[in-house]
Protein backbone atom coordinates (compact mmCIF):
# COMPACT_ATOMS: atom_id res chain seq x y z
CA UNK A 1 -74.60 -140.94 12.87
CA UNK A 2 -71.01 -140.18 14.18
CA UNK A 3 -70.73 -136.60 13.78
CA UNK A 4 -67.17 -136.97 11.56
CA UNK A 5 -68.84 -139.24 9.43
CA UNK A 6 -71.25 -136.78 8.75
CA UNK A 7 -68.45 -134.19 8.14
CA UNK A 8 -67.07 -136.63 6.05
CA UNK A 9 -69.82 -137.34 3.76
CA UNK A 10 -71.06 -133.94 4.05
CA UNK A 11 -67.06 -132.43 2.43
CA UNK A 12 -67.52 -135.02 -0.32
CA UNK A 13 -70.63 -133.93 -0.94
CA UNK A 14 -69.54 -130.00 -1.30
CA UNK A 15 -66.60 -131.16 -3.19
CA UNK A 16 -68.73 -132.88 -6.25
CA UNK A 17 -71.62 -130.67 -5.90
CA UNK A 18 -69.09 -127.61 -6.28
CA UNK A 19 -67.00 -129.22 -9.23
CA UNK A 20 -70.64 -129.71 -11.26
CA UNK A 21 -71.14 -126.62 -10.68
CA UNK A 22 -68.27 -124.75 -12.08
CA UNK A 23 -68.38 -127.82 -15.07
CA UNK A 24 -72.46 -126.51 -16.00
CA UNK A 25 -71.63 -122.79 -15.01
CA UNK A 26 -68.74 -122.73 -17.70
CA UNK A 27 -70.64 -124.78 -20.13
CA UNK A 28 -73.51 -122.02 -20.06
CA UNK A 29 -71.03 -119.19 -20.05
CA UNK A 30 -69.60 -120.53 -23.56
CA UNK A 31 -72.98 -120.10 -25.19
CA UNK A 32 -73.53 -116.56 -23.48
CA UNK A 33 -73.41 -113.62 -26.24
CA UNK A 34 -70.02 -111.82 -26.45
CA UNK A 35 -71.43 -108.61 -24.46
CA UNK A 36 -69.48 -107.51 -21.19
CA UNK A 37 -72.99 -106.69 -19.17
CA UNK A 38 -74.18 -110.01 -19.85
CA UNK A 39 -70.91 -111.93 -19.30
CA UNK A 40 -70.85 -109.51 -15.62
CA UNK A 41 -74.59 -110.10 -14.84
CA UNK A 42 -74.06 -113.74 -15.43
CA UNK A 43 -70.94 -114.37 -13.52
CA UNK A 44 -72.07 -112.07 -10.28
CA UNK A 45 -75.20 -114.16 -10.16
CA UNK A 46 -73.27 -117.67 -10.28
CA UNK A 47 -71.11 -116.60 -8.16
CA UNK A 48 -73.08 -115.19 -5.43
CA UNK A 49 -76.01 -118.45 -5.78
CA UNK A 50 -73.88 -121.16 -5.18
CA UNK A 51 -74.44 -121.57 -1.18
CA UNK A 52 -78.16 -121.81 -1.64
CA UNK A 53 -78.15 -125.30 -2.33
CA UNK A 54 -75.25 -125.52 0.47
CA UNK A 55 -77.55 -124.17 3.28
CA UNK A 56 -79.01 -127.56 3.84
CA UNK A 57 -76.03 -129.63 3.82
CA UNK A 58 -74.06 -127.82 5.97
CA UNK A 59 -77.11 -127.74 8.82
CA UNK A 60 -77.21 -131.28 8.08
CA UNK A 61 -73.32 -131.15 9.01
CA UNK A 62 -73.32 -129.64 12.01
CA UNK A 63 -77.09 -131.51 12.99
CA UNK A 64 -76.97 -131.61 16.92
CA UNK A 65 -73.33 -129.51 17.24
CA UNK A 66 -74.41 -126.92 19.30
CA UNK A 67 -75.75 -127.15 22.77
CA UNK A 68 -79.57 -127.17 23.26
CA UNK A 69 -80.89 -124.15 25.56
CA UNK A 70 -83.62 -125.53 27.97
CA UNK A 71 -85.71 -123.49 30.13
């Protein structure tokens, strides 16, 4: 596959994934209890595990990008 194509599909693909995201993350936060230390725990941890699902797409991305070493 053409390697913009990929980037193509690939941008869509973090664009969507991303805007579910923040859709479920706020939906969850509304039902969260009114305390601060929850509200913080809750919002560090969505905000920090968001790339983990990324990882693979963006490998996928930049599949065959980078110069192979041979020996």
């Amino acid at each position: 596959m053409n390697p913009r194509v990929r980037k193509l599909i690939g941008m869509i693909g973090i664009l969507a994934f991303l805007f579910a995201y923040v859709v479920a993350a706020l939906a969850i936060a509304d039902r969260l209890p009114e305390n601060a230390f929850v509200q913080l725990a809750y919002f560090v941890i969505v905000g920090t595990v968001w790339f983990v699902p990324m990882i693979p797409l963006v490998v996928w991305m930049n599949w065959g990008r980078w110069p192979v070493k041979r020996s």
